[in-house]
N, C-alpha and C. Protein backbone atom coordinates (compact mmCIF):
# COMPACT_ATOMS: atom_id res chain seq x y z
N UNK A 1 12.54 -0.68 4.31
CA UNK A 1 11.88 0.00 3.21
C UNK A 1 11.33 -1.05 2.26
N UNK A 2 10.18 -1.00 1.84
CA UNK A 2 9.27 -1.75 0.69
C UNK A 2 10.10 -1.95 -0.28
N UNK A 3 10.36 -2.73 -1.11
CA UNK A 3 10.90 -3.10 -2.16
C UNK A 3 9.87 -2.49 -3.10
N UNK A 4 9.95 -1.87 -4.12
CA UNK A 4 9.34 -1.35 -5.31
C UNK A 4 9.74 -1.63 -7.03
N UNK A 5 8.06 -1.49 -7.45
CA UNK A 5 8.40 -2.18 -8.91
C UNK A 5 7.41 -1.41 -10.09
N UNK A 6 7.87 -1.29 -10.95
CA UNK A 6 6.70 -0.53 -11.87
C UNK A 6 6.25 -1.98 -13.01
N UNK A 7 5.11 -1.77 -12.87
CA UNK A 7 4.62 -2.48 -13.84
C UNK A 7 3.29 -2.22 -14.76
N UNK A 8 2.58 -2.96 -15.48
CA UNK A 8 1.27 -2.11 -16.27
C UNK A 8 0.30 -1.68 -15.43
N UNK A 9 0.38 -2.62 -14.58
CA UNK A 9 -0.51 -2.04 -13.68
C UNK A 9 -0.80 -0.81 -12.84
N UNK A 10 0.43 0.05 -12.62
CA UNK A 10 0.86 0.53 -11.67
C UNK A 10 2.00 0.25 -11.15
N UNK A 11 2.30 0.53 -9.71
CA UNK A 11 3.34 0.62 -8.86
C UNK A 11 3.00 -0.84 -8.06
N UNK A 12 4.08 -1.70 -7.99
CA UNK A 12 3.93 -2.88 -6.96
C UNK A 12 4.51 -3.14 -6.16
N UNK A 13 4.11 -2.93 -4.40
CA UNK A 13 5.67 -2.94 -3.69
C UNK A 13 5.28 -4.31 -2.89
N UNK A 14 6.39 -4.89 -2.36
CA UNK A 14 6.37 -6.15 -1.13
C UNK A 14 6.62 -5.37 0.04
N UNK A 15 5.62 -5.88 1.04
CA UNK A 15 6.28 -5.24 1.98
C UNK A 15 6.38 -6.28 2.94
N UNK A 16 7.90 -6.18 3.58
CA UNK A 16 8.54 -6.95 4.70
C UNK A 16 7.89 -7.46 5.54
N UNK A 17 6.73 -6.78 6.32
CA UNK A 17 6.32 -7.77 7.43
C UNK A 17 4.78 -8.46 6.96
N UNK A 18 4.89 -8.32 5.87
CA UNK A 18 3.80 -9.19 4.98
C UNK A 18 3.87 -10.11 3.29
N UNK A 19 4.84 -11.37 3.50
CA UNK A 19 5.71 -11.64 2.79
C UNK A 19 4.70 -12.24 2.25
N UNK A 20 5.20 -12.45 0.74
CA UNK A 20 4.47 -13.37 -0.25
C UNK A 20 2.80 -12.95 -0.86
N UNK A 21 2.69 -10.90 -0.41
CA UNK A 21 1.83 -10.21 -0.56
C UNK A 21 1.85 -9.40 -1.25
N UNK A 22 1.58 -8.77 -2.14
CA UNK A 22 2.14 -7.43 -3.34
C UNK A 22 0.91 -6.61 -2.78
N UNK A 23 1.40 -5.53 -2.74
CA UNK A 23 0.39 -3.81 -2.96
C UNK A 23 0.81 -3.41 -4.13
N UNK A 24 -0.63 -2.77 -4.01
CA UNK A 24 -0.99 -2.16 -5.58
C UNK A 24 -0.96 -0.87 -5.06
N UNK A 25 -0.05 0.48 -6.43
CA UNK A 25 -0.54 1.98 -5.88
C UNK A 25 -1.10 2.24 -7.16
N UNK A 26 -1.72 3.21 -7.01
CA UNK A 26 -2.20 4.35 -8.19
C UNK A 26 -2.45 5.77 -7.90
N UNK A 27 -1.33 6.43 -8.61
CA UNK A 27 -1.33 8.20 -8.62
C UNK A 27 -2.91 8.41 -8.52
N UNK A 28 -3.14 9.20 -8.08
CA UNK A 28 -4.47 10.25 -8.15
C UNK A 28 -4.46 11.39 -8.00
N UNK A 29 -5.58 12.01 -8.88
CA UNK A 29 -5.78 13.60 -8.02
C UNK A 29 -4.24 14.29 -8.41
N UNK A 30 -4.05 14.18 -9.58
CA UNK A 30 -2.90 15.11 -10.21
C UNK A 30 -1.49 14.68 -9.81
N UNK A 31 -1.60 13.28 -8.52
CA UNK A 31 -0.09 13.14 -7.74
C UNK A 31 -0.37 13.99 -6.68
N UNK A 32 -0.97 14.48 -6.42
CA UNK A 32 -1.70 14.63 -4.75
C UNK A 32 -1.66 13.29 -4.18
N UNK A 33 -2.30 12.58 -4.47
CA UNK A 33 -2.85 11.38 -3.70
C UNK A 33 -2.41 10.17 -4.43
N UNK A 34 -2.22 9.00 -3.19
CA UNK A 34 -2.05 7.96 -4.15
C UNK A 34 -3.32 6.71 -3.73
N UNK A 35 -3.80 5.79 -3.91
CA UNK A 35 -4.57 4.66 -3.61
C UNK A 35 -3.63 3.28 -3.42
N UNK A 36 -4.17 3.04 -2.17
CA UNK A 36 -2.96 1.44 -2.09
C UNK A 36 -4.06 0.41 -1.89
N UNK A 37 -3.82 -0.64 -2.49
CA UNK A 37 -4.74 -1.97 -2.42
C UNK A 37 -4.03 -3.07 -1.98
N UNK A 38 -4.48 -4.45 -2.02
CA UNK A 38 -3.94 -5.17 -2.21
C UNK A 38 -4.17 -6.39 -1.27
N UNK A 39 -3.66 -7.43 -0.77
CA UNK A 39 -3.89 -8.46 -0.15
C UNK A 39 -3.19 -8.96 0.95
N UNK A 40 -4.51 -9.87 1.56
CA UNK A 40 -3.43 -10.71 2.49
C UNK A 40 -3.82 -12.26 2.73
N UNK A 41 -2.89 -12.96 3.38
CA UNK A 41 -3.09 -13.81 3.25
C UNK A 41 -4.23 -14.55 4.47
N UNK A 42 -5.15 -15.18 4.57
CA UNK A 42 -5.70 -15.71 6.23
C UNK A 42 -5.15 -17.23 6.45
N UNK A 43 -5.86 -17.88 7.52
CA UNK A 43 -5.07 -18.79 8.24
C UNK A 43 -4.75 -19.72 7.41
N UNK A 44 -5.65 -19.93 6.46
CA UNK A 44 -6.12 -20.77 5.47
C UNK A 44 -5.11 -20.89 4.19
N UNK A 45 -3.86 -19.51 4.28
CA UNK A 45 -3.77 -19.64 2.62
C UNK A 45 -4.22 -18.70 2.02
N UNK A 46 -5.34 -18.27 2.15
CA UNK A 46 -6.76 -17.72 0.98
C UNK A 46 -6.49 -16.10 0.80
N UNK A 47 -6.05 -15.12 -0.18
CA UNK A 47 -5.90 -14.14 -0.20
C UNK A 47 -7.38 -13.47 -0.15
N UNK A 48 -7.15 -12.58 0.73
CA UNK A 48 -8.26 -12.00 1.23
C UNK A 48 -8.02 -10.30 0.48
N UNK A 49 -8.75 -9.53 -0.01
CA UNK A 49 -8.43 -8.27 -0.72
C UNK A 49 -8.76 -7.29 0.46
N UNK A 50 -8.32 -6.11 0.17
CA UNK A 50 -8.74 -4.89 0.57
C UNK A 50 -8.32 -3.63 -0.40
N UNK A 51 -8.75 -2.31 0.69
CA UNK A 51 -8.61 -1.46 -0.18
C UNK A 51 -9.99 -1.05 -1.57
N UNK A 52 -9.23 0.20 -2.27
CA UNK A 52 -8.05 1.11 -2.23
C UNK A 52 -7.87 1.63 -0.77
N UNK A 53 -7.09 2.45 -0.03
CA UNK A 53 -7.12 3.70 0.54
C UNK A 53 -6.32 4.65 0.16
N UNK A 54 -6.27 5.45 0.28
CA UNK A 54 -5.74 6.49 -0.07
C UNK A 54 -4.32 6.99 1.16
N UNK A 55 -3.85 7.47 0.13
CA UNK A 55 -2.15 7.76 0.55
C UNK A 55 -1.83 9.47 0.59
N UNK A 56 -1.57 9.99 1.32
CA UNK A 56 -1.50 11.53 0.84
C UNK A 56 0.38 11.63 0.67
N UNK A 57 0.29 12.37 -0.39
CA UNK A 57 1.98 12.91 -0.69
C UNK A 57 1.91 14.27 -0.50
N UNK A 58 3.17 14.18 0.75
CA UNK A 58 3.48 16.13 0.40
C UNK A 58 4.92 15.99 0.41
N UNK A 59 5.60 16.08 -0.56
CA UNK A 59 6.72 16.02 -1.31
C UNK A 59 7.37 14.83 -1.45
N UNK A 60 8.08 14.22 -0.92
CA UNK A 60 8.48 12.79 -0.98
C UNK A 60 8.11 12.08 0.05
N UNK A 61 7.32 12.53 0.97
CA UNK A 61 6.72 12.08 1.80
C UNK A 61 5.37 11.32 1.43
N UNK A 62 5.21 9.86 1.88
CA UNK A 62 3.81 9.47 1.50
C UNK A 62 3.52 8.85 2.41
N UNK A 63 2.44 9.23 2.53
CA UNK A 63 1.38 8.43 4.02
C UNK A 63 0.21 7.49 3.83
N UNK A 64 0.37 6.42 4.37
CA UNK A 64 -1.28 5.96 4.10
C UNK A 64 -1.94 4.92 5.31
N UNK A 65 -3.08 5.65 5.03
CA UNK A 65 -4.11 5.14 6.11
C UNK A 65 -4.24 3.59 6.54
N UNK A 66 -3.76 3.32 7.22
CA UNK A 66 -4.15 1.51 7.31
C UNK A 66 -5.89 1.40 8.01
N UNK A 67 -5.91 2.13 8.81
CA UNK A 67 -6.47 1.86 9.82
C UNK A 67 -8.35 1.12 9.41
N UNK A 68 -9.04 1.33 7.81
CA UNK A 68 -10.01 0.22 7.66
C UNK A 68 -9.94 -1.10 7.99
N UNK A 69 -8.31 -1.23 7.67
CA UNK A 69 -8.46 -3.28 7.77
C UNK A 69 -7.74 -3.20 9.25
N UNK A 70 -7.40 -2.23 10.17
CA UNK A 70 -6.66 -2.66 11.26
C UNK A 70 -5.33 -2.08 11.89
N UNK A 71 -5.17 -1.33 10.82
CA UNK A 71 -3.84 -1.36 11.07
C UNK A 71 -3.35 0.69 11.47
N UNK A 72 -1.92 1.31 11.19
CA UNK A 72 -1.51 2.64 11.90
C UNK A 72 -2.45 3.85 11.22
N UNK A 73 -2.90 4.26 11.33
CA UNK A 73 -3.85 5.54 10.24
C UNK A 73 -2.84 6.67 9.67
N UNK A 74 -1.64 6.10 10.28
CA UNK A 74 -0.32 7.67 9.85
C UNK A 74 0.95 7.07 8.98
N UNK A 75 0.83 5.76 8.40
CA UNK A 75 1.79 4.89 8.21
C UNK A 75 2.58 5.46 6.72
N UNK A 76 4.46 6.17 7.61
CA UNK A 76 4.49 6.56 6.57
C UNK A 76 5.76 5.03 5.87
N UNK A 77 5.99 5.71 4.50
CA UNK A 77 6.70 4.80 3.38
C UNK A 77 7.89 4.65 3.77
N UNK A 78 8.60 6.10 4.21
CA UNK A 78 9.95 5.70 5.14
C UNK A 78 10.58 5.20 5.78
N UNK A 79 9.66 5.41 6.37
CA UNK A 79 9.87 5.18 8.04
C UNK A 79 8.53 4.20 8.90
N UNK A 80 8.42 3.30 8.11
CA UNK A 80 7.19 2.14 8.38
C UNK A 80 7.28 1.51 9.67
């Protein structure tokens, strides 16, 4: 599970198989939806951005799309 953090920004989580990387969330759409951003690193070092995409919540459940930069299109927060 993502380690999670609140800050001014928003919500900031690390996630495990992308170390030394922070995601960004932001509620939307009433808490319907959330937006995840954030970075990675390339061969180089060089943080490369992406994002937002969007996250859908239906109850404590949250999902979000990887699949622009590559990655699961069903990826939930739980159970990653």
């Amino acid at each position: 599970m993502p380690q999670l953090k609140l800050s001014l920004r928003g919500l900031i989580y690390s996630d495990p198989y992308h170390p030394d990387t922070d995601r960004y969330v932001a509620v939307t759409n009433g808490g319907k939806n959330m937006e995840v951003s954030g970075f990675d690193l390339d061969d180089k070092g060089v943080k490369v951005n992406w994002g937002p995409f969007i996250a859908n919540v239906d109850g404590s459940k949250i999902v979000v799309d990887f699949s622009p930069k590559g990655g699961p299109s069903d990826w939930d927060l739980e159970n990653p």
